[in-house]
PDB file of N, CA and C in Angstrom:
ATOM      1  N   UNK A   1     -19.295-123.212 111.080  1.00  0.00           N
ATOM      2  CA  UNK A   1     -20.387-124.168 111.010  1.00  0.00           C
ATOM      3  C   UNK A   1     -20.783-124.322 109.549  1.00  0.00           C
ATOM      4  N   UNK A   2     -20.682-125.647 108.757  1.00  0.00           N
ATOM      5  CA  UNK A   2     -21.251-125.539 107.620  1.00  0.00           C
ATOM      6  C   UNK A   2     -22.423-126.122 107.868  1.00  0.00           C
ATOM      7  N   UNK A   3     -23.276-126.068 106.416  1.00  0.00           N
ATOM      8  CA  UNK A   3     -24.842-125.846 106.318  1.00  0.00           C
ATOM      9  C   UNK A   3     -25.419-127.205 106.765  1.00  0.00           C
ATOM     10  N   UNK A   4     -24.946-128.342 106.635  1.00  0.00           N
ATOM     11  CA  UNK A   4     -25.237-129.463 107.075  1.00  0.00           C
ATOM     12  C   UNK A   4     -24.876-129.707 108.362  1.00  0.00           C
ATOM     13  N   UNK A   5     -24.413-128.610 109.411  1.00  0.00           N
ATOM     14  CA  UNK A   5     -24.200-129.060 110.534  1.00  0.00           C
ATOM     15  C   UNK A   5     -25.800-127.826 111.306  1.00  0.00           C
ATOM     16  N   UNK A   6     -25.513-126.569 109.981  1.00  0.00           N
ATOM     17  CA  UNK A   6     -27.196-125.865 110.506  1.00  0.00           C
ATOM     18  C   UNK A   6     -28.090-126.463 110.412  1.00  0.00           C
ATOM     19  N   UNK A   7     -28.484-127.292 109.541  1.00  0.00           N
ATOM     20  CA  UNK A   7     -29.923-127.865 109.117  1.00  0.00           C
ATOM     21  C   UNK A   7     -29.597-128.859 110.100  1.00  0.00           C
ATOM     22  N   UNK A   8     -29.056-129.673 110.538  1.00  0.00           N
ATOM     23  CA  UNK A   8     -29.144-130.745 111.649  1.00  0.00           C
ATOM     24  C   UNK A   8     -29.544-129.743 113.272  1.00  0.00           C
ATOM     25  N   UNK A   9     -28.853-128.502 113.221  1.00  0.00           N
ATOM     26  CA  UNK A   9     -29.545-128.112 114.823  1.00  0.00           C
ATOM     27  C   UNK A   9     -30.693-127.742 114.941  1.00  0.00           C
ATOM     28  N   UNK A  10     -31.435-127.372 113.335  1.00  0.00           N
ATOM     29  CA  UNK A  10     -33.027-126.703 113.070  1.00  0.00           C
ATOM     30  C   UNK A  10     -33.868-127.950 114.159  1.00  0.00           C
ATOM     31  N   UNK A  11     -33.547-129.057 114.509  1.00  0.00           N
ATOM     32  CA  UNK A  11     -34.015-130.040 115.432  1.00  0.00           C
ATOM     33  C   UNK A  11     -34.085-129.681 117.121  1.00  0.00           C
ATOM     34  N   UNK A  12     -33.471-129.423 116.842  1.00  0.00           N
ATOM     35  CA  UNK A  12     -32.952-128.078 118.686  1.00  0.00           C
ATOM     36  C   UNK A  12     -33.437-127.462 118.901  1.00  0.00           C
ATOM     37  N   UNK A  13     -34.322-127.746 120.354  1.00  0.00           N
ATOM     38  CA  UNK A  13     -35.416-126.896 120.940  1.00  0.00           C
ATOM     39  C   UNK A  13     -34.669-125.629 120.923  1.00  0.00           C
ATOM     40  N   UNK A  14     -33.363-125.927 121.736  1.00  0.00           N
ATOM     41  CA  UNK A  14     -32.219-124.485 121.938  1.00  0.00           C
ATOM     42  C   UNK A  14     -31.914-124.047 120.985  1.00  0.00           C
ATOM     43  N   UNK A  15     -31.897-124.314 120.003  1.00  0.00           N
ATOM     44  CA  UNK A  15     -31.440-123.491 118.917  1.00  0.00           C
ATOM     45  C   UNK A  15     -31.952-121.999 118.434  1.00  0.00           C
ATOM     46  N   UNK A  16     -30.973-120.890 118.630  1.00  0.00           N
ATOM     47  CA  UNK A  16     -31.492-119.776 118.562  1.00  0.00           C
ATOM     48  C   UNK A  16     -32.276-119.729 116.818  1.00  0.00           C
ATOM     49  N   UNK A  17     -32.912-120.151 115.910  1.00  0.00           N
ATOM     50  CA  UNK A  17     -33.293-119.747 115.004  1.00  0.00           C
ATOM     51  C   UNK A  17     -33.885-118.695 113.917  1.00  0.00           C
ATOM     52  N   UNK A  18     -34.475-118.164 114.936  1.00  0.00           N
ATOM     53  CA  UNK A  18     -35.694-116.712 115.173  1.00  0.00           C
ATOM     54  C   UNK A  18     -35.376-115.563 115.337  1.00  0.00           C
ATOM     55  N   UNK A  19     -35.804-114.602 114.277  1.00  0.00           N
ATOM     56  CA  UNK A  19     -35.191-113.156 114.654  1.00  0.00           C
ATOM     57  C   UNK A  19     -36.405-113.066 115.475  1.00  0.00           C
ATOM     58  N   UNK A  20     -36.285-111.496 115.851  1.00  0.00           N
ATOM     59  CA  UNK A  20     -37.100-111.165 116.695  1.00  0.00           C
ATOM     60  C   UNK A  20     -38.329-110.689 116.186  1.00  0.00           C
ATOM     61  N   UNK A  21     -38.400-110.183 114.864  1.00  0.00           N
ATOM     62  CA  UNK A  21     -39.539-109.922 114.044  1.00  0.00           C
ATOM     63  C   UNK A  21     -40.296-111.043 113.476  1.00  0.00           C
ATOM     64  N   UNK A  22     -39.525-112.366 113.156  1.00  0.00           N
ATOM     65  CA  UNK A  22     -40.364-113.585 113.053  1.00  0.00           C
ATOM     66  C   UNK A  22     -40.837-114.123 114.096  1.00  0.00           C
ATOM     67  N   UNK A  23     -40.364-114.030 115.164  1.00  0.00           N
ATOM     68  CA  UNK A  23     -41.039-114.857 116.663  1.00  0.00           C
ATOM     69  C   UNK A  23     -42.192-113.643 116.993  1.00  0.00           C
ATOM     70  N   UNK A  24     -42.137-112.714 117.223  1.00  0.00           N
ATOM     71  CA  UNK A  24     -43.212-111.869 116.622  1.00  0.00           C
ATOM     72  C   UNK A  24     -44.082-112.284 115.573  1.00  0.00           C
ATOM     73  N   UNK A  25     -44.057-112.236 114.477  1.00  0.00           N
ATOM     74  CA  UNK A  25     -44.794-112.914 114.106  1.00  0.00           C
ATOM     75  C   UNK A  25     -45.461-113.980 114.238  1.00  0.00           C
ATOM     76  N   UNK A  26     -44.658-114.930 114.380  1.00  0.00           N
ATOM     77  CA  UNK A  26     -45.472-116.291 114.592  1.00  0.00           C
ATOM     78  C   UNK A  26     -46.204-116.748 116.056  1.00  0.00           C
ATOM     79  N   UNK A  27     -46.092-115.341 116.835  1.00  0.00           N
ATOM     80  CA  UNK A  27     -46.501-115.351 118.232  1.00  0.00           C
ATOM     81  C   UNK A  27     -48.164-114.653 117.980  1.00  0.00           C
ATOM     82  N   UNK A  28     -48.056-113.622 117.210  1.00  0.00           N
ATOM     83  CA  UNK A  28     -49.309-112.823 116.725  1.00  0.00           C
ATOM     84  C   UNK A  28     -48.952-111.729 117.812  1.00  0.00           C
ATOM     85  N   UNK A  29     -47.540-110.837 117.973  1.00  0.00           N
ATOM     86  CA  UNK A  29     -47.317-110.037 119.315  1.00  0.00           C
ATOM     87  C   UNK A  29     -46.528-109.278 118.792  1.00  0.00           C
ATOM     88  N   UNK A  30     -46.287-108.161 119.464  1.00  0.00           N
ATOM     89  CA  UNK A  30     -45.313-107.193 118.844  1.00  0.00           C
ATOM     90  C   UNK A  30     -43.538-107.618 119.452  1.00  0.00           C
ATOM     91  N   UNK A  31     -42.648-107.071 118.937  1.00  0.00           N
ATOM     92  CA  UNK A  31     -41.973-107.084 119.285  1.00  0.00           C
ATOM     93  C   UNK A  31     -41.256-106.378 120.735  1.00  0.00           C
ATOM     94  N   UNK A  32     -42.361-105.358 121.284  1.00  0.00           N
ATOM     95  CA  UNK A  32     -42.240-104.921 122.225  1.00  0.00           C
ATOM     96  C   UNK A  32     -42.537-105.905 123.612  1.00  0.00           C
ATOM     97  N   UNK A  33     -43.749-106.872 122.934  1.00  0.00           N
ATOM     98  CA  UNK A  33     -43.891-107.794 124.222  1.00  0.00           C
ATOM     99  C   UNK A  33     -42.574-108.517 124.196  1.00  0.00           C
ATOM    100  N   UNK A  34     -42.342-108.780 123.441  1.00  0.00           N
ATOM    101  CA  UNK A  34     -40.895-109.798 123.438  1.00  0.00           C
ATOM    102  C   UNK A  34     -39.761-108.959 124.299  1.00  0.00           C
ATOM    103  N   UNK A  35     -39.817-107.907 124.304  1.00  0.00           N
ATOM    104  CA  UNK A  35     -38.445-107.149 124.891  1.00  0.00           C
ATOM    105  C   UNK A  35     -38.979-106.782 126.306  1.00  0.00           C
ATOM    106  N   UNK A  36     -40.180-107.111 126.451  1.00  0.00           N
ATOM    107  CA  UNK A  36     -40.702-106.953 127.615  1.00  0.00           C
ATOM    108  C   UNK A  36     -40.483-108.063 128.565  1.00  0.00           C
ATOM    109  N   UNK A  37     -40.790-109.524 128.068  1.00  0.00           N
ATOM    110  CA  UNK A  37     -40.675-110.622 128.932  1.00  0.00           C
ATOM    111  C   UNK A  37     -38.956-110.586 128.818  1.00  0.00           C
ATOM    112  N   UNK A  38     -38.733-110.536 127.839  1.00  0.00           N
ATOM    113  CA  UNK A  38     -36.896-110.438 128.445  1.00  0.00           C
ATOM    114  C   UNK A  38     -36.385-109.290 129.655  1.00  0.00           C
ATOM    115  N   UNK A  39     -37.173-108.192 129.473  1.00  0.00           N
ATOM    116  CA  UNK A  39     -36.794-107.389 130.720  1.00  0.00           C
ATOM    117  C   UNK A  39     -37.228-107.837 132.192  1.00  0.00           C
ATOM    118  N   UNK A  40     -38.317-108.688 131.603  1.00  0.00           N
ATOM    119  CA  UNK A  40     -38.659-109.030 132.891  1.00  0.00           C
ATOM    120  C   UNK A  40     -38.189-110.961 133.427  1.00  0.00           C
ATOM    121  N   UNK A  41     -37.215-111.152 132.530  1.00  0.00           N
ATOM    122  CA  UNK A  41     -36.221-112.072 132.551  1.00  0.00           C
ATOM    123  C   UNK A  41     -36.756-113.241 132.771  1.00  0.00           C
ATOM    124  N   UNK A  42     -37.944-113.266 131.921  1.00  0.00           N
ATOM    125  CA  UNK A  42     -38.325-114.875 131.553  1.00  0.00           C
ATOM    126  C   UNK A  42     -37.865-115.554 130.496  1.00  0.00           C
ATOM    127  N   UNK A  43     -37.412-114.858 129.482  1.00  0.00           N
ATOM    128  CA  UNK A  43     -36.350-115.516 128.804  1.00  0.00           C
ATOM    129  C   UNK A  43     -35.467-114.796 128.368  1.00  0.00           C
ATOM    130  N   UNK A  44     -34.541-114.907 127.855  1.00  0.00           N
ATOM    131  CA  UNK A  44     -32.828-114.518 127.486  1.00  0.00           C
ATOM    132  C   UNK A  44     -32.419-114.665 126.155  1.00  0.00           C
ATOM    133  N   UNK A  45     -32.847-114.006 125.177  1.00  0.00           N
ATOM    134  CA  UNK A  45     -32.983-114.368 123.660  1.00  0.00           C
ATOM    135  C   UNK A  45     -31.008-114.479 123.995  1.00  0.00           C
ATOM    136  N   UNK A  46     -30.666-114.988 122.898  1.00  0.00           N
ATOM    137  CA  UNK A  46     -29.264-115.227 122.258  1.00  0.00           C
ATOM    138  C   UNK A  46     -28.923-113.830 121.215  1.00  0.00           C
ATOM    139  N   UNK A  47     -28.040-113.525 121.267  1.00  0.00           N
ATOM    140  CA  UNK A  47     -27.912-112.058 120.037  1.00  0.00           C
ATOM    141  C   UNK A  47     -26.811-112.596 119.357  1.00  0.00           C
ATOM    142  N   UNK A  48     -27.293-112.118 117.962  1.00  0.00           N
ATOM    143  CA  UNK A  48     -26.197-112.640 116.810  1.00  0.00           C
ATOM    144  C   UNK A  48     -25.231-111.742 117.162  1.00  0.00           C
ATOM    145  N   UNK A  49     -24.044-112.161 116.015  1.00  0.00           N
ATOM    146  CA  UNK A  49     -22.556-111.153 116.055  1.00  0.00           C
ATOM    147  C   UNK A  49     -23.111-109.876 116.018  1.00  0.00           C
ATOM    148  N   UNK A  50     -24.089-109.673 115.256  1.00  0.00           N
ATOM    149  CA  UNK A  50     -24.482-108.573 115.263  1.00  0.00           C
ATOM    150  C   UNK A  50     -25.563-107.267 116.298  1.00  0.00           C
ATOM    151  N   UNK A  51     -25.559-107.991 117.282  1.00  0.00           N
ATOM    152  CA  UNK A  51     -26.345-108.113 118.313  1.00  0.00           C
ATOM    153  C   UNK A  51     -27.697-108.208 118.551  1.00  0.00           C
ATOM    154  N   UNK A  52     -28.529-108.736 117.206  1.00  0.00           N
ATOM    155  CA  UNK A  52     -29.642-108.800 117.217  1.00  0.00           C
ATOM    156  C   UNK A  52     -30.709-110.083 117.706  1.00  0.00           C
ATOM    157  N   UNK A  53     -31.313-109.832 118.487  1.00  0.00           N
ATOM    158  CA  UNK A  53     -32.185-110.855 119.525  1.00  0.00           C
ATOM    159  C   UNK A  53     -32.516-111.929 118.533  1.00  0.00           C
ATOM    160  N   UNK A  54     -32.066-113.445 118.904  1.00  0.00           N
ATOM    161  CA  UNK A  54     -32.612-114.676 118.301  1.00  0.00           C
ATOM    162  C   UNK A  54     -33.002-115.573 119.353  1.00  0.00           C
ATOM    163  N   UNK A  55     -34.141-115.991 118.351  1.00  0.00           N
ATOM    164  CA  UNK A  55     -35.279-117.058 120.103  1.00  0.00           C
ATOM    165  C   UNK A  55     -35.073-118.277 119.573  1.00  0.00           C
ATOM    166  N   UNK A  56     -35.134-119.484 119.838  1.00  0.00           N
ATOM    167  CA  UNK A  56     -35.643-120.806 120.050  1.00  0.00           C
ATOM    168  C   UNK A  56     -36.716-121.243 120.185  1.00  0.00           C
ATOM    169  N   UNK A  57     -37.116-122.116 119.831  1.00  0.00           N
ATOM    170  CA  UNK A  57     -38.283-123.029 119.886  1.00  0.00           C
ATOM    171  C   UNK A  57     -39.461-122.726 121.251  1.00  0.00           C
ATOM    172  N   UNK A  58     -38.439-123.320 122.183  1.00  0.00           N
ATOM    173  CA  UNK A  58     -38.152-123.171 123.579  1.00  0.00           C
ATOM    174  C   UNK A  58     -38.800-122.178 123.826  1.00  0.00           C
ATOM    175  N   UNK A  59     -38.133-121.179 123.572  1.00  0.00           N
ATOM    176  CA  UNK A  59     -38.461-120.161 124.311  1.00  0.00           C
ATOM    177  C   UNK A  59     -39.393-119.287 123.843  1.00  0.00           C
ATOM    178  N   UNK A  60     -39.880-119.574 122.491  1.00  0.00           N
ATOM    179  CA  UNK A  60     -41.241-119.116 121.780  1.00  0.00           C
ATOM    180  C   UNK A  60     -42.705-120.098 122.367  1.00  0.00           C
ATOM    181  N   UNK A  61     -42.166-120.979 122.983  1.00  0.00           N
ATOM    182  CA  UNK A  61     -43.340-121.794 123.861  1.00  0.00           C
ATOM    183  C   UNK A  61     -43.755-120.878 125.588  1.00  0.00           C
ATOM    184  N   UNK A  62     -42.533-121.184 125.749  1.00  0.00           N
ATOM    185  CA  UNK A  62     -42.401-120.141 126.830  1.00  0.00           C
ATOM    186  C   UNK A  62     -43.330-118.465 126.439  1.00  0.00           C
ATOM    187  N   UNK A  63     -42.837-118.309 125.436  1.00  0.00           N
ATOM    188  CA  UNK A  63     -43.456-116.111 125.077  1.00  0.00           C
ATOM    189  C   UNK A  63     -44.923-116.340 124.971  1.00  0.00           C
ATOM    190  N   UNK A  64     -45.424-117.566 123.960  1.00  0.00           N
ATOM    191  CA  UNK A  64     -46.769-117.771 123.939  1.00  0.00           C
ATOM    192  C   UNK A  64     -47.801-118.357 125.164  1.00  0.00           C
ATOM    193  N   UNK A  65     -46.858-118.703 126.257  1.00  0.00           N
ATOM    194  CA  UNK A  65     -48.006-118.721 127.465  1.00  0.00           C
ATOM    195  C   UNK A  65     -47.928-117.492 127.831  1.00  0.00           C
ATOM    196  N   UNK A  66     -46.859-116.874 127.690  1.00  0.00           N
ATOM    197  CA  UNK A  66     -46.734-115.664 128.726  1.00  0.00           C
ATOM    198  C   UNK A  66     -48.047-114.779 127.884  1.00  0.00           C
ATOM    199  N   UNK A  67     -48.091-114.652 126.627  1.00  0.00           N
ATOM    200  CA  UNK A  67     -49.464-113.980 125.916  1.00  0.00           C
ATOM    201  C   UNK A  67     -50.469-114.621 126.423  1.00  0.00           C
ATOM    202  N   UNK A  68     -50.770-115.743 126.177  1.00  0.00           N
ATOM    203  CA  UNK A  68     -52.152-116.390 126.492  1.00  0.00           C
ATOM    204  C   UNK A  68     -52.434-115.810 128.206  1.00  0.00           C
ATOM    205  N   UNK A  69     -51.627-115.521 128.983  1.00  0.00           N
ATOM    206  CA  UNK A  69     -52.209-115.181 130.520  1.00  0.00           C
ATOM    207  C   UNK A  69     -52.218-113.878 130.291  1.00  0.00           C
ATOM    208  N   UNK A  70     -51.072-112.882 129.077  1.00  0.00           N
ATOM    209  CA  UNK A  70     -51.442-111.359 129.664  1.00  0.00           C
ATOM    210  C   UNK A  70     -52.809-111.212 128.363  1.00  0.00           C
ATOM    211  N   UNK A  71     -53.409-112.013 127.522  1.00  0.00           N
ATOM    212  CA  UNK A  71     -54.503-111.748 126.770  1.00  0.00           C
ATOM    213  C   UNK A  71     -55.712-112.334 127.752  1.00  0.00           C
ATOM    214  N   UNK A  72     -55.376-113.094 129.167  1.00  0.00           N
ATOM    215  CA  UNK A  72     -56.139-113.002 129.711  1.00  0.00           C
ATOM    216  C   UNK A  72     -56.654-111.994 130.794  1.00  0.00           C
ATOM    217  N   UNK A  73     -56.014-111.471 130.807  1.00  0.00           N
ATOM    218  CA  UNK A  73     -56.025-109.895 131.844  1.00  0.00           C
ATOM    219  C   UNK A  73     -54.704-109.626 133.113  1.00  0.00           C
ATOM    220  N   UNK A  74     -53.520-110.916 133.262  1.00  0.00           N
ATOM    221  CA  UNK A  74     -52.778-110.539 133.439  1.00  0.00           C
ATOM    222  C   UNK A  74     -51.750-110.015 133.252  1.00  0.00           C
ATOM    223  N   UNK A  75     -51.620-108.835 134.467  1.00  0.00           N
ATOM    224  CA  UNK A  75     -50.110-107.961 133.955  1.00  0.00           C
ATOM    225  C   UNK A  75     -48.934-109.098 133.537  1.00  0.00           C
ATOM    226  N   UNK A  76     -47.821-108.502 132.778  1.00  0.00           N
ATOM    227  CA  UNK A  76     -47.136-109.199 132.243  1.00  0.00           C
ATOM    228  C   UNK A  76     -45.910-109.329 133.268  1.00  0.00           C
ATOM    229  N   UNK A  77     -45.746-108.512 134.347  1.00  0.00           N
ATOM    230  CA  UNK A  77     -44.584-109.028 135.425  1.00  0.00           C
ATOM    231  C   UNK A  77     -45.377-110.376 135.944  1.00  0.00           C
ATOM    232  N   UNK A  78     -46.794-110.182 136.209  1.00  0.00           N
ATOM    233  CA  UNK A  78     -47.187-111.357 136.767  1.00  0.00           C
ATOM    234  C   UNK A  78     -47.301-112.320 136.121  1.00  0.00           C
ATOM    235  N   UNK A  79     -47.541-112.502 134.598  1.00  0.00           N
ATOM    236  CA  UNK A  79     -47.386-113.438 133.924  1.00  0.00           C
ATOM    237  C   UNK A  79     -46.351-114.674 134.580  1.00  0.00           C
ATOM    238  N   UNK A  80     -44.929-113.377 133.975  1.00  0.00           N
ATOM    239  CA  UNK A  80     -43.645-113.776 134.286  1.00  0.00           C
ATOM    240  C   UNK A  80     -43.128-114.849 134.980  1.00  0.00           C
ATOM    241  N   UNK A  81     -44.081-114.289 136.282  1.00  0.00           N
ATOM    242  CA  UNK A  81     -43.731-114.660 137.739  1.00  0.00           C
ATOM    243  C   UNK A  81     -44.720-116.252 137.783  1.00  0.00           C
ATOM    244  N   UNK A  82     -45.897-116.503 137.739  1.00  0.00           N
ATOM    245  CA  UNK A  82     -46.954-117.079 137.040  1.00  0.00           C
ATOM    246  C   UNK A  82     -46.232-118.390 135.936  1.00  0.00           C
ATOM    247  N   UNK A  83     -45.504-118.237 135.433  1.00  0.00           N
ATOM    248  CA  UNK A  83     -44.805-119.168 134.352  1.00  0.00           C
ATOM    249  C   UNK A  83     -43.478-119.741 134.934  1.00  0.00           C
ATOM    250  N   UNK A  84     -42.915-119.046 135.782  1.00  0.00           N
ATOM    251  CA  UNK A  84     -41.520-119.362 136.738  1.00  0.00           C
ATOM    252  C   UNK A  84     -42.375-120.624 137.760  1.00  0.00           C
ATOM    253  N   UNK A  85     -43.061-120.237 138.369  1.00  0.00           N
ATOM    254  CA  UNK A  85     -43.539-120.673 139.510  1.00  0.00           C
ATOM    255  C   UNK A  85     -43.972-121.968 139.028  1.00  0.00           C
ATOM    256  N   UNK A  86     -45.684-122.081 137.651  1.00  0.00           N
ATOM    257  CA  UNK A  86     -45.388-123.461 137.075  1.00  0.00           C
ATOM    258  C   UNK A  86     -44.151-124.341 136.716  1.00  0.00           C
ATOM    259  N   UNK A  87     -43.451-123.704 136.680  1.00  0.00           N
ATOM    260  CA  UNK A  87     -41.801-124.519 135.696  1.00  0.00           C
ATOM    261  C   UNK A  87     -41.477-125.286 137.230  1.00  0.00           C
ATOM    262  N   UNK A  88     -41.335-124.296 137.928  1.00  0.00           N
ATOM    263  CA  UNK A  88     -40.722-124.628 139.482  1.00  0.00           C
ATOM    264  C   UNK A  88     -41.724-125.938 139.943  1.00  0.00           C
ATOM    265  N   UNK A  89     -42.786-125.918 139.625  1.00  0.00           N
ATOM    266  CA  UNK A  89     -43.919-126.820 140.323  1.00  0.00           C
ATOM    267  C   UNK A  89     -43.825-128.120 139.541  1.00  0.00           C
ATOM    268  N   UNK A  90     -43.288-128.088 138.299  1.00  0.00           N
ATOM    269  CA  UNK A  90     -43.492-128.995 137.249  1.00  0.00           C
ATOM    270  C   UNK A  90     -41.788-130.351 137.687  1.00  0.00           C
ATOM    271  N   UNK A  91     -40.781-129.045 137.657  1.00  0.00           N
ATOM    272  CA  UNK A  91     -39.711-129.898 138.018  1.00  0.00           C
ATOM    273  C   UNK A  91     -40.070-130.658 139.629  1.00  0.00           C
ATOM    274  N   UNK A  92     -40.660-129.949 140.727  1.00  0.00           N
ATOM    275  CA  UNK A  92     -40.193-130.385 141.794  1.00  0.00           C
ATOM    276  C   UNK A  92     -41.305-131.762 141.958  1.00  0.00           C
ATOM    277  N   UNK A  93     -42.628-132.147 140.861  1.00  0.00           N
ATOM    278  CA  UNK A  93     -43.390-133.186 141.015  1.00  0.00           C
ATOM    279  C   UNK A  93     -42.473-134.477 140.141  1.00  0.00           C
ATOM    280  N   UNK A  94     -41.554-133.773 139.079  1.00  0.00           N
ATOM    281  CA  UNK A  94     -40.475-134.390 138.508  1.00  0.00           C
ATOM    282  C   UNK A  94     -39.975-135.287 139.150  1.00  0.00           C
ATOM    283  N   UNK A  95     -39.048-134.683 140.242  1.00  0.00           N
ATOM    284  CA  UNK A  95     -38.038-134.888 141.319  1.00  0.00           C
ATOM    285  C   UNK A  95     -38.907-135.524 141.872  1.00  0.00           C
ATOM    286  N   UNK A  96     -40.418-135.330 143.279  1.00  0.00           N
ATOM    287  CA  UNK A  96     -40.725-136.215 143.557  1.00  0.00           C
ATOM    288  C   UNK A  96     -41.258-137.665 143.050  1.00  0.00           C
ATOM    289  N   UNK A  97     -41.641-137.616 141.705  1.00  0.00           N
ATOM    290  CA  UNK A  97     -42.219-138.986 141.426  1.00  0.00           C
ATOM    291  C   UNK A  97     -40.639-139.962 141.177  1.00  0.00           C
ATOM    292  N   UNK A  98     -39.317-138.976 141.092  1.00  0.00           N
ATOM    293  CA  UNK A  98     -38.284-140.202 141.021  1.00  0.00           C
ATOM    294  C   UNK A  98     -37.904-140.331 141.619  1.00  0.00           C
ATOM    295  N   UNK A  99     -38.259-140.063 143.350  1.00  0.00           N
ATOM    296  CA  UNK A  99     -37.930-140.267 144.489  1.00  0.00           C
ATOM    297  C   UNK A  99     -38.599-141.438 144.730  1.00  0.00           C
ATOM    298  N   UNK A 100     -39.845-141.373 144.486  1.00  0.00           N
ATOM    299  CA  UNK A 100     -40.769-142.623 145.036  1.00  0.00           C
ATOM    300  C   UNK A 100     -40.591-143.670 144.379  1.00  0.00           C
ATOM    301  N   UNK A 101     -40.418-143.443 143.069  1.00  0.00           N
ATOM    302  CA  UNK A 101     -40.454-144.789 142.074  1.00  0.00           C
ATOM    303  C   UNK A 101     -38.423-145.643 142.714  1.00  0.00           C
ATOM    304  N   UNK A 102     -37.593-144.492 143.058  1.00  0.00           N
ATOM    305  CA  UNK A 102     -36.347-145.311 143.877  1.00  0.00           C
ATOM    306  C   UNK A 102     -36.740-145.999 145.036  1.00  0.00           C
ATOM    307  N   UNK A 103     -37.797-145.516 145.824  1.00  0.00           N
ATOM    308  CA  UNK A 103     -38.154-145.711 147.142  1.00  0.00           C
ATOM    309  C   UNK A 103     -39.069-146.934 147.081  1.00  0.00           C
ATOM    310  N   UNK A 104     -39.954-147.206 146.136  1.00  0.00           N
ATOM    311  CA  UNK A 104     -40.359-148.372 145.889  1.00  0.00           C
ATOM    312  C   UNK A 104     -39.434-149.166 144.642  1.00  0.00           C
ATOM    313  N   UNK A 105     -38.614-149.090 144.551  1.00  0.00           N
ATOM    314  CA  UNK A 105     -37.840-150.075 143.759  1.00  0.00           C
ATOM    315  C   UNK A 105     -36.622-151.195 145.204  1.00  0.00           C
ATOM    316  N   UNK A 106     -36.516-150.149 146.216  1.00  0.00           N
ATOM    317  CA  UNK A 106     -35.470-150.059 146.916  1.00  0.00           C
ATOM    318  C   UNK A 106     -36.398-150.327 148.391  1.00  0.00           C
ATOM    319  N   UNK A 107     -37.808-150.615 148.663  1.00  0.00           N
ATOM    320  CA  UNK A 107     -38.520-151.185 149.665  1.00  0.00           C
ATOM    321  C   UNK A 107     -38.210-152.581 150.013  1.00  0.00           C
ATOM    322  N   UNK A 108     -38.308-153.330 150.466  1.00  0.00           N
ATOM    323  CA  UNK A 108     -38.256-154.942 150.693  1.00  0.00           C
ATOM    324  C   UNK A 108     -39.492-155.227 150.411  1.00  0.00           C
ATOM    325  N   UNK A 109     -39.712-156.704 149.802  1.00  0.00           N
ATOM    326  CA  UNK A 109     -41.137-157.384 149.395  1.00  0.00           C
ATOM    327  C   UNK A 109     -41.848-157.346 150.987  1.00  0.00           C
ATOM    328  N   UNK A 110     -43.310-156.931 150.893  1.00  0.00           N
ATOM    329  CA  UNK A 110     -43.966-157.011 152.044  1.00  0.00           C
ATOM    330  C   UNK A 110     -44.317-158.291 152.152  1.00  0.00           C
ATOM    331  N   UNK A 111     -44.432-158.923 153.679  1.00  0.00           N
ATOM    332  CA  UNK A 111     -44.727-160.322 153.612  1.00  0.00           C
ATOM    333  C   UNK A 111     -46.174-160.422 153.820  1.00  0.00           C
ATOM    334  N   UNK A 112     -46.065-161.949 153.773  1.00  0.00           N
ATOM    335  CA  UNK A 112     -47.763-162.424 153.451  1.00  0.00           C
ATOM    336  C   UNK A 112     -48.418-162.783 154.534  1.00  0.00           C
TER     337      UNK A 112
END
């Protein structure tokens, strides 16, 4: 990969960018919470050749709700579980509003 093909993916939510001590940082969290929501497999950092944990955009959006609910007094499995369940709720109103918008594209004109 040369450098002009890196600086073009810095645009990429997916793009692993982030060690694990800067997403830490810029989360205001230790690095232990981070190895925590991965154990508890809300997200899946990427590991360099070297095998060291790199996050994404993405998935630093993702770590910072999971803080904002366990700085609200929830445990962090429940967080977890809590952030799955919105995602799940978010796609399936997804799916229904492009069901309906086919279903009224694909109705017959009502008569007069």
């Amino acid at each position: 990969m040369t450098a002009d093909d890196s600086y073009g993916r810095l645009d990429d939510d997916d793009y692993p960018a982030y060690t694990m001590g800067r997403a830490a940082e810029m989360l205001g969290t230790t690095q232990g919470f981070l190895r925590a929501i991965g154990e508890a497999r809300l997200i899946t950092p990427l590991r360099s050749e070297g095998g060291h944990r790199r996050y994404s955009r993405y998935q630093l959006r993702i770590a910072a709700r999971a803080r904002e609910l366990v700085d609200q007094g929830t445990p962090i499995e429940a967080a977890c579980r809590i952030i799955v369940l919105e995602d799940q709720l978010e796609e399936a109103q997804r799916i229904n509003a492009e069901y309906r918008r086919a279903a009224e594209d694909s109705a017959p004109p009502a008569a007069a």
